[in-house]
C-alpha atoms as a PDB file:
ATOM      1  CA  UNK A   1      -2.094 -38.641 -16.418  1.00  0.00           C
ATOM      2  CA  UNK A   2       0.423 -41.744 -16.477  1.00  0.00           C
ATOM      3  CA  UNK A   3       0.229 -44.260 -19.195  1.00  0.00           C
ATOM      4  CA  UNK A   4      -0.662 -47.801 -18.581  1.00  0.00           C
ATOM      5  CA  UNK A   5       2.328 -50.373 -19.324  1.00  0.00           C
ATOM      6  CA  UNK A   6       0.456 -51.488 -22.531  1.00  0.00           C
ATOM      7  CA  UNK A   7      -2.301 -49.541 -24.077  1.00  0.00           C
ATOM      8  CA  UNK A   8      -4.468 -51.170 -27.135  1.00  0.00           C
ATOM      9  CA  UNK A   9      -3.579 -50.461 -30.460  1.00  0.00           C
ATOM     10  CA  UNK A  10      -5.634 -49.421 -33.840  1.00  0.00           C
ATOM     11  CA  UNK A  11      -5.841 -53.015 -34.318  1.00  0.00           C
ATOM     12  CA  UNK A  12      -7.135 -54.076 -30.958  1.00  0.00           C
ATOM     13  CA  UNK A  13      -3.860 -55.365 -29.899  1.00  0.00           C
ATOM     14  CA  UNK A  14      -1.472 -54.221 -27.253  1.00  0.00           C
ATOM     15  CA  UNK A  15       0.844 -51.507 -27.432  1.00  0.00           C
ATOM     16  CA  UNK A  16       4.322 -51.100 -25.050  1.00  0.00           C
ATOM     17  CA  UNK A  17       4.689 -47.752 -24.551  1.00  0.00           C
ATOM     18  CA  UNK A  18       8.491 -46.263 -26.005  1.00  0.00           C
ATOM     19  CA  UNK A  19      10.983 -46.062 -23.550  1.00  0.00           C
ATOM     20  CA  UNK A  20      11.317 -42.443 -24.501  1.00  0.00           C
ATOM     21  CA  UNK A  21       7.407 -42.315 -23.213  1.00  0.00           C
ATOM     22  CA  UNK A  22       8.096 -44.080 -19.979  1.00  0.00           C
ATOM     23  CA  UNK A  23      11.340 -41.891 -19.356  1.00  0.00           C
ATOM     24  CA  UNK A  24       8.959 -38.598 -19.898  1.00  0.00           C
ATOM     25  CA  UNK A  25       6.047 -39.913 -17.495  1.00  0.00           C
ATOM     26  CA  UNK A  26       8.767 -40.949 -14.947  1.00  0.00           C
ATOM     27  CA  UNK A  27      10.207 -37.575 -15.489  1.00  0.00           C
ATOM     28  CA  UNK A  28       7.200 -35.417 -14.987  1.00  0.00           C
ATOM     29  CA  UNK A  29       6.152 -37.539 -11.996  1.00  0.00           C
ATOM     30  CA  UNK A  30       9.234 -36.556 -10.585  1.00  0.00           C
ATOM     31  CA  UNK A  31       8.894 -32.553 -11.112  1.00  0.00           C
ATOM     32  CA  UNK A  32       5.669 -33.123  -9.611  1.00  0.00           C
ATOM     33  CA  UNK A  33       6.935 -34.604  -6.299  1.00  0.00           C
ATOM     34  CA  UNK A  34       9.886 -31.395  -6.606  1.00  0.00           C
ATOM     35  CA  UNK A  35       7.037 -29.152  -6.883  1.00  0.00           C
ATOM     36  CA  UNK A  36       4.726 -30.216  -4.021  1.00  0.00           C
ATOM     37  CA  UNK A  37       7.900 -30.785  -1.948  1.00  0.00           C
ATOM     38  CA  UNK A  38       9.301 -27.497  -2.714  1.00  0.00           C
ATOM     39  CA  UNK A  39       5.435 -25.638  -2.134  1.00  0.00           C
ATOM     40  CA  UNK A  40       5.663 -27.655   1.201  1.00  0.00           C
ATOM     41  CA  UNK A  41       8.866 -26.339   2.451  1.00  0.00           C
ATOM     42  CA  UNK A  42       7.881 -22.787   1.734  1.00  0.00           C
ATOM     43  CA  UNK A  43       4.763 -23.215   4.018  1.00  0.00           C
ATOM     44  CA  UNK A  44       7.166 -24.536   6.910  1.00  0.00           C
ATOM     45  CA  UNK A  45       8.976 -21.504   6.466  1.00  0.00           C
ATOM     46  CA  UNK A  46       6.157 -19.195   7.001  1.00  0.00           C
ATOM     47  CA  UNK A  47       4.763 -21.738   8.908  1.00  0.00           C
ATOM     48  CA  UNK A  48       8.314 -21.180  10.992  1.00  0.00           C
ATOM     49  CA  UNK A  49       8.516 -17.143  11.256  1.00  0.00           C
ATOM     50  CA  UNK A  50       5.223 -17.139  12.841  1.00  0.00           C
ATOM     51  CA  UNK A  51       5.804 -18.889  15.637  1.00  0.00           C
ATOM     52  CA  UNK A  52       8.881 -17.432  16.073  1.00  0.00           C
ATOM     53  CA  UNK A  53       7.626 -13.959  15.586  1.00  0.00           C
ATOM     54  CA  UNK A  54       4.887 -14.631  17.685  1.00  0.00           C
ATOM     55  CA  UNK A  55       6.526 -16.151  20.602  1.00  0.00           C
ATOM     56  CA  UNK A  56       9.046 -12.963  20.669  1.00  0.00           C
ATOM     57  CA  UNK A  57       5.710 -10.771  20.697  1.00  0.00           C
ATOM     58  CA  UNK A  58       4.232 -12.826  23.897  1.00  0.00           C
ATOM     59  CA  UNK A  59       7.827 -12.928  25.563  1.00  0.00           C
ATOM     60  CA  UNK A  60       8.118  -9.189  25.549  1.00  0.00           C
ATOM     61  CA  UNK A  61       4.978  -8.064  26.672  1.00  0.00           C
ATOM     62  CA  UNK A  62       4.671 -11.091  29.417  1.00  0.00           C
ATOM     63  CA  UNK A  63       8.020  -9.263  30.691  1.00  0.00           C
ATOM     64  CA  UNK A  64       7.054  -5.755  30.311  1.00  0.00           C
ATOM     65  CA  UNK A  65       6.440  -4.901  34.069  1.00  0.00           C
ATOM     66  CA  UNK A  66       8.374  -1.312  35.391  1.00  0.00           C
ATOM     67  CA  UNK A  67       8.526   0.102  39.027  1.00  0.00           C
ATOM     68  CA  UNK A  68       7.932  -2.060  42.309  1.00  0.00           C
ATOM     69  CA  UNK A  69       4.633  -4.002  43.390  1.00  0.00           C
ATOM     70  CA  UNK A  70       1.870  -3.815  42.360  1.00  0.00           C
ATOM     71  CA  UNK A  71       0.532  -1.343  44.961  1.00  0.00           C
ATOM     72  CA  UNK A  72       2.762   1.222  44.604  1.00  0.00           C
ATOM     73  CA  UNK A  73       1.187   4.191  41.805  1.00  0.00           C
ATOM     74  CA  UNK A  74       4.121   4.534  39.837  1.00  0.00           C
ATOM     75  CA  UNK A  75       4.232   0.624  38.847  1.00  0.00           C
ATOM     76  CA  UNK A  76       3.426  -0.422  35.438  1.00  0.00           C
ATOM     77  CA  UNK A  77       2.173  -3.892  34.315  1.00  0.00           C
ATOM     78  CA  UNK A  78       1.242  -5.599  31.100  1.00  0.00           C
ATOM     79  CA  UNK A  79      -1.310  -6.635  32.691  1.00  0.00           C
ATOM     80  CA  UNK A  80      -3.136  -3.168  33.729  1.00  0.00           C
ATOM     81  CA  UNK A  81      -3.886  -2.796  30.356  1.00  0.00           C
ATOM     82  CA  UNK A  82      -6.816  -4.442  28.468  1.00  0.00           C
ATOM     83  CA  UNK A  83      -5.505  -4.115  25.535  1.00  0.00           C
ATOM     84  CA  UNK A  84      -1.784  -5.254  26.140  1.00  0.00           C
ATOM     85  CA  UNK A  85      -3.727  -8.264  28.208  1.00  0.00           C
ATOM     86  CA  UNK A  86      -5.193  -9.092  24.486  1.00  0.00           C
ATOM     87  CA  UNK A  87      -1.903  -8.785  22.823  1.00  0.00           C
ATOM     88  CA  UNK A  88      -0.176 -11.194  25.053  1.00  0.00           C
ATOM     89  CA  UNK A  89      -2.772 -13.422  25.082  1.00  0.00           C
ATOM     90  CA  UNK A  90      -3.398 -13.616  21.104  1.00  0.00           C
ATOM     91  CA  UNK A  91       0.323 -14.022  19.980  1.00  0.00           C
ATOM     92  CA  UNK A  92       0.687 -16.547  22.922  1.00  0.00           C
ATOM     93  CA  UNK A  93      -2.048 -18.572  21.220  1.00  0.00           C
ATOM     94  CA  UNK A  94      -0.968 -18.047  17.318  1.00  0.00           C
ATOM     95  CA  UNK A  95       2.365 -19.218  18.639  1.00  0.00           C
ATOM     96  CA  UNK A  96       0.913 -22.531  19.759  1.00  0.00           C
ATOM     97  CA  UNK A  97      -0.905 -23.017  16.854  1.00  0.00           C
ATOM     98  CA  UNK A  98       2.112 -22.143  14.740  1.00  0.00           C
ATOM     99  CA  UNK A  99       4.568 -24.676  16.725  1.00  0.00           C
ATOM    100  CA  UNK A 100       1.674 -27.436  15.990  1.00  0.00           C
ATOM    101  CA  UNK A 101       1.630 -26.722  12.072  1.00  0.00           C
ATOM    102  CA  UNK A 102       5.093 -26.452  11.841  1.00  0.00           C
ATOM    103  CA  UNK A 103       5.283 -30.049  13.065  1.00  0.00           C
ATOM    104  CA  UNK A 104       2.283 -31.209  10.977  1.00  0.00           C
ATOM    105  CA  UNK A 105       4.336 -29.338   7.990  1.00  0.00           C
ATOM    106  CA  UNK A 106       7.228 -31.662   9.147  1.00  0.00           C
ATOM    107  CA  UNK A 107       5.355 -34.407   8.972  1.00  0.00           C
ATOM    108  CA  UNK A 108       4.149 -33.842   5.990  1.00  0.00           C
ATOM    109  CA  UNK A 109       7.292 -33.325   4.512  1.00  0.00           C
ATOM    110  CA  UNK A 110       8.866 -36.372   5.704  1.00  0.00           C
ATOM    111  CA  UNK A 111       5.720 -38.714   5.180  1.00  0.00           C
ATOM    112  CA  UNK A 112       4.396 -37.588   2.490  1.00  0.00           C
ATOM    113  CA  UNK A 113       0.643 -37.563   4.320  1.00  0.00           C
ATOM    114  CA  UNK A 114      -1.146 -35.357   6.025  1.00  0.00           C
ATOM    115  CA  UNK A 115      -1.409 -35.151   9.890  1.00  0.00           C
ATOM    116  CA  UNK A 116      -5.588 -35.347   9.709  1.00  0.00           C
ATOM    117  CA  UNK A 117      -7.995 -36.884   6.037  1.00  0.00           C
ATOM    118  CA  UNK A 118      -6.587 -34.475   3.608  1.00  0.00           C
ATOM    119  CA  UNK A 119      -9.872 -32.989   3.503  1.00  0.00           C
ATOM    120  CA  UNK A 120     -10.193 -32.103   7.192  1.00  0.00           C
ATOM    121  CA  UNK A 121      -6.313 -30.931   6.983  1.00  0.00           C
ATOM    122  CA  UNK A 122      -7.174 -28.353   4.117  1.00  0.00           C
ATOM    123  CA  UNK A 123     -10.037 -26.817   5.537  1.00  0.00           C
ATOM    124  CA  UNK A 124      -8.681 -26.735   9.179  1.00  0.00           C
ATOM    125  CA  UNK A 125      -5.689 -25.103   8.252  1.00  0.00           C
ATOM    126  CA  UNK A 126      -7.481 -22.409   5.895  1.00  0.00           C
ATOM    127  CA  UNK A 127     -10.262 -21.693   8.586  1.00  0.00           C
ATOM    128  CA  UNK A 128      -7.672 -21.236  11.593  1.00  0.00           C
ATOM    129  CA  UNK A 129      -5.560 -19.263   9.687  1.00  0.00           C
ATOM    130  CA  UNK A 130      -8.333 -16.507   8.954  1.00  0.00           C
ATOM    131  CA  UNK A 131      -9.365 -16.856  12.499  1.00  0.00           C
ATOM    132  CA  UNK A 132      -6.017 -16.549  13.990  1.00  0.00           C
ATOM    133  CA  UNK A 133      -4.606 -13.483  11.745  1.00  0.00           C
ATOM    134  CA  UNK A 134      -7.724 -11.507  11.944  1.00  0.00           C
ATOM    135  CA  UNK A 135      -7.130 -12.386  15.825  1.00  0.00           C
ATOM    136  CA  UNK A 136      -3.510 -11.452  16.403  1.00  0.00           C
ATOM    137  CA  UNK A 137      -4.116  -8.484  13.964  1.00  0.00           C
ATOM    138  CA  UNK A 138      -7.475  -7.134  15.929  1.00  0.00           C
ATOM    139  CA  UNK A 139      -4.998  -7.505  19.286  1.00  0.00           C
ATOM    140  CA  UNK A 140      -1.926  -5.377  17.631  1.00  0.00           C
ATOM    141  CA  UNK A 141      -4.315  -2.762  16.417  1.00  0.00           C
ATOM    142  CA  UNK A 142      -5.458  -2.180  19.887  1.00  0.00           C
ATOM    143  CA  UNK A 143      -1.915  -2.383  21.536  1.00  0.00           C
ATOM    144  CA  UNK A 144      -0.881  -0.013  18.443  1.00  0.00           C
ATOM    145  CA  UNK A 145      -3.963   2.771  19.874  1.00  0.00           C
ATOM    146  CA  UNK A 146      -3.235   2.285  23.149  1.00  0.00           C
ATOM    147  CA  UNK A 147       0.543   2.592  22.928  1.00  0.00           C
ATOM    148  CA  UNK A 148      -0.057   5.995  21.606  1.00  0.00           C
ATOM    149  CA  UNK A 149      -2.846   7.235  24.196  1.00  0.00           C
ATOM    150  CA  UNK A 150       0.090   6.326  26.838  1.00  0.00           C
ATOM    151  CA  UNK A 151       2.505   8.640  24.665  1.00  0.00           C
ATOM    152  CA  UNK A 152       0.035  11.573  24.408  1.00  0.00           C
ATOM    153  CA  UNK A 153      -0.807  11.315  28.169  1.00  0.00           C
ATOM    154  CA  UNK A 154       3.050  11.253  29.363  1.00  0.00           C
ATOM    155  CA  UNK A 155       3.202   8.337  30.587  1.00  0.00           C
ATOM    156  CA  UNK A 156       6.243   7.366  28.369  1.00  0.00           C
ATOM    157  CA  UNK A 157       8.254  10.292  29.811  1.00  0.00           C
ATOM    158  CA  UNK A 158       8.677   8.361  32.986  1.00  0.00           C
ATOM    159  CA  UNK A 159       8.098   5.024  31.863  1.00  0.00           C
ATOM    160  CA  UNK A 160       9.924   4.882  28.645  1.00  0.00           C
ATOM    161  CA  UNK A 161      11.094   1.718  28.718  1.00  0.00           C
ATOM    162  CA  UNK A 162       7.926   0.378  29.592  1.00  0.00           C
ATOM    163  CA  UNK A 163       6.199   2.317  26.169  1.00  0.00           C
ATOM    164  CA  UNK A 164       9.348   0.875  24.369  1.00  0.00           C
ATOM    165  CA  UNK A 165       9.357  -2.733  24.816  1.00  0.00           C
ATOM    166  CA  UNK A 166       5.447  -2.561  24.599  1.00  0.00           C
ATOM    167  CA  UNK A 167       5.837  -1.501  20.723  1.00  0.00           C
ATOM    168  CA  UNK A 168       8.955  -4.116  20.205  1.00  0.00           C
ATOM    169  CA  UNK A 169       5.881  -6.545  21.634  1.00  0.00           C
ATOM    170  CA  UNK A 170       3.396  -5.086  19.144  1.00  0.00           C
ATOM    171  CA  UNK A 171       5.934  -4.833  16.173  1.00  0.00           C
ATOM    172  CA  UNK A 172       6.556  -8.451  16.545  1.00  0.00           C
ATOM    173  CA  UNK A 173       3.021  -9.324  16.637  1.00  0.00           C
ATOM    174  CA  UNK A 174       2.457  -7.404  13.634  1.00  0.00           C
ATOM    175  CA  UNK A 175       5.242  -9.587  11.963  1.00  0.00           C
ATOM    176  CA  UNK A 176       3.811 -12.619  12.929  1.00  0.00           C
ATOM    177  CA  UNK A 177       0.562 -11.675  11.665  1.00  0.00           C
ATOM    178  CA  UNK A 178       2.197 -10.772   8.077  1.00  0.00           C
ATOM    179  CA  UNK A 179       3.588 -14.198   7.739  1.00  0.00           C
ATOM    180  CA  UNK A 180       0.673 -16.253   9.005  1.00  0.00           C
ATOM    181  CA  UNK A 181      -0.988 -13.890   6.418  1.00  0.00           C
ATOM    182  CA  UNK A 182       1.253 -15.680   3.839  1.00  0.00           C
ATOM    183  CA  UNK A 183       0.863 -19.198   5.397  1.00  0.00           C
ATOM    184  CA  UNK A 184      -3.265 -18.028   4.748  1.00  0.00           C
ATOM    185  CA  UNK A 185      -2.391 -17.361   1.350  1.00  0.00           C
ATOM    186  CA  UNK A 186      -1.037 -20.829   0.532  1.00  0.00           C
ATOM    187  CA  UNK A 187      -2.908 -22.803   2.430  1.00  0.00           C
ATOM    188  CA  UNK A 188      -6.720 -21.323   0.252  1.00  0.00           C
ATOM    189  CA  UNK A 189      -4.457 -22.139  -2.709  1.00  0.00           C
ATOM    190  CA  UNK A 190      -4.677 -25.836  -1.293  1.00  0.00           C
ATOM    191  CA  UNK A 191      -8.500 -25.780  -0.965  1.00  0.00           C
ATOM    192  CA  UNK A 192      -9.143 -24.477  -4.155  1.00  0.00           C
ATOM    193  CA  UNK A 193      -6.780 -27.410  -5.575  1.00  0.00           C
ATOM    194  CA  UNK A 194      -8.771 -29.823  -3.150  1.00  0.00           C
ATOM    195  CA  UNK A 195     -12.406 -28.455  -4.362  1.00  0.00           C
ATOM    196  CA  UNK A 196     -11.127 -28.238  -8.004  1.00  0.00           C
ATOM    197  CA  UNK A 197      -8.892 -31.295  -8.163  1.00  0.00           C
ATOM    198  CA  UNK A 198      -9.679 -33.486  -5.042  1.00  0.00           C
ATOM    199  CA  UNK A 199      -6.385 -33.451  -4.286  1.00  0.00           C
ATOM    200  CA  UNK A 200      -4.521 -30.290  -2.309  1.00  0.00           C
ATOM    201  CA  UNK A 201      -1.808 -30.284  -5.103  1.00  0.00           C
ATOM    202  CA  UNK A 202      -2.219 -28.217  -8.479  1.00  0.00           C
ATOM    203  CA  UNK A 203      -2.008 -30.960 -10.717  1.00  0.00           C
END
């Protein structure tokens, strides 16, 4: 905690603090703002490789049509596939969410304040993060099974590239889901601060 300018003396007087004790409390306040600004940053960068990640994931498998229309029996869609429909889907929405914390995250940076109350911004962070990894990583674990029904059925020996950019698709999700893991990480180490400190630093 910061000293008060003057503090009262044995003798019920006033006391000025040393300079030496006003250059030590001006020096830890200013490791503390390195500290939360440095904690910050690393979130944006996780924050970051998420959406990017993510977005790459959605791109692929939004793209990942072979043969000619749709009524011809040799054409392959994303789309004819429940579970690739899920995997486009879910890293299409964890990449919107991402974009929108990575400007909150910039915002926070640069204003020092939270987007929301701090104590709505803690909690709705923490709570979409767990809903939005155990999302994307529920959606990769089902393009994962199917990819490798269509291998054991054959359907990759024609369609190859069609199996192939489907993993790249569910590789990337599986990325993205790893670092919005580590954004999940940081962000319950804020609401533990909050409930323990009422503030989202460790102070």
């Amino acid at each position: 905690m910061m000293r008060s300018p003057q503090e009262p003396n044995r003798n019920g007087g006033l006391r000025t603090p040393s300079p030496r004790q006003r250059n030590q409390s001006q020096f830890q306040s200013t490791v503390s703002v390195q500290k939360h600004r440095r904690f910050n940053i690393l979130i944006l960068i996780f924050r970051f490789a998420a959406f990017c990640f993510s977005l790459a994931s959605a791109i692929f498998m939004f793209a990942n049509s072979r043969g000619g229309s749709d009524l011809d029996s040799d054409s392959l869609r994303w789309y004819h596939f429940d579970a690739f429909r899920f995997v486009a889907i879910a890293a299409a929405i964890v990449a919107l969410y991402s974009l929108f914390e990575v400007g909150a995250s910039v915002w926070e940076i640069s204003r020092g304040a939270t987007v929301f109350p701090e104590a709505v911004q803690v909690w709705f962070d923490f709570s979409h993060d767990q809903v939005f990894a155990y999302m994307l990583l529920s959606a990769d674990s089902a393009g994962t099974a199917l990819a490798r029904t269509l291998r054991d059925r054959d359907t990759c020996t024609a369609n190859n590239a069609f199996c192939v950019q489907s993993a790249i698709s569910v590789a990337l999700g599986f990325a993205g889901f790893m670092f919005l893991g580590f954004s999940s990480l940081l962000s319950g180490f804020r609401v533990v601060c909050f409930i323990l400190n009422g503030s989202r630093f460790h102070m």
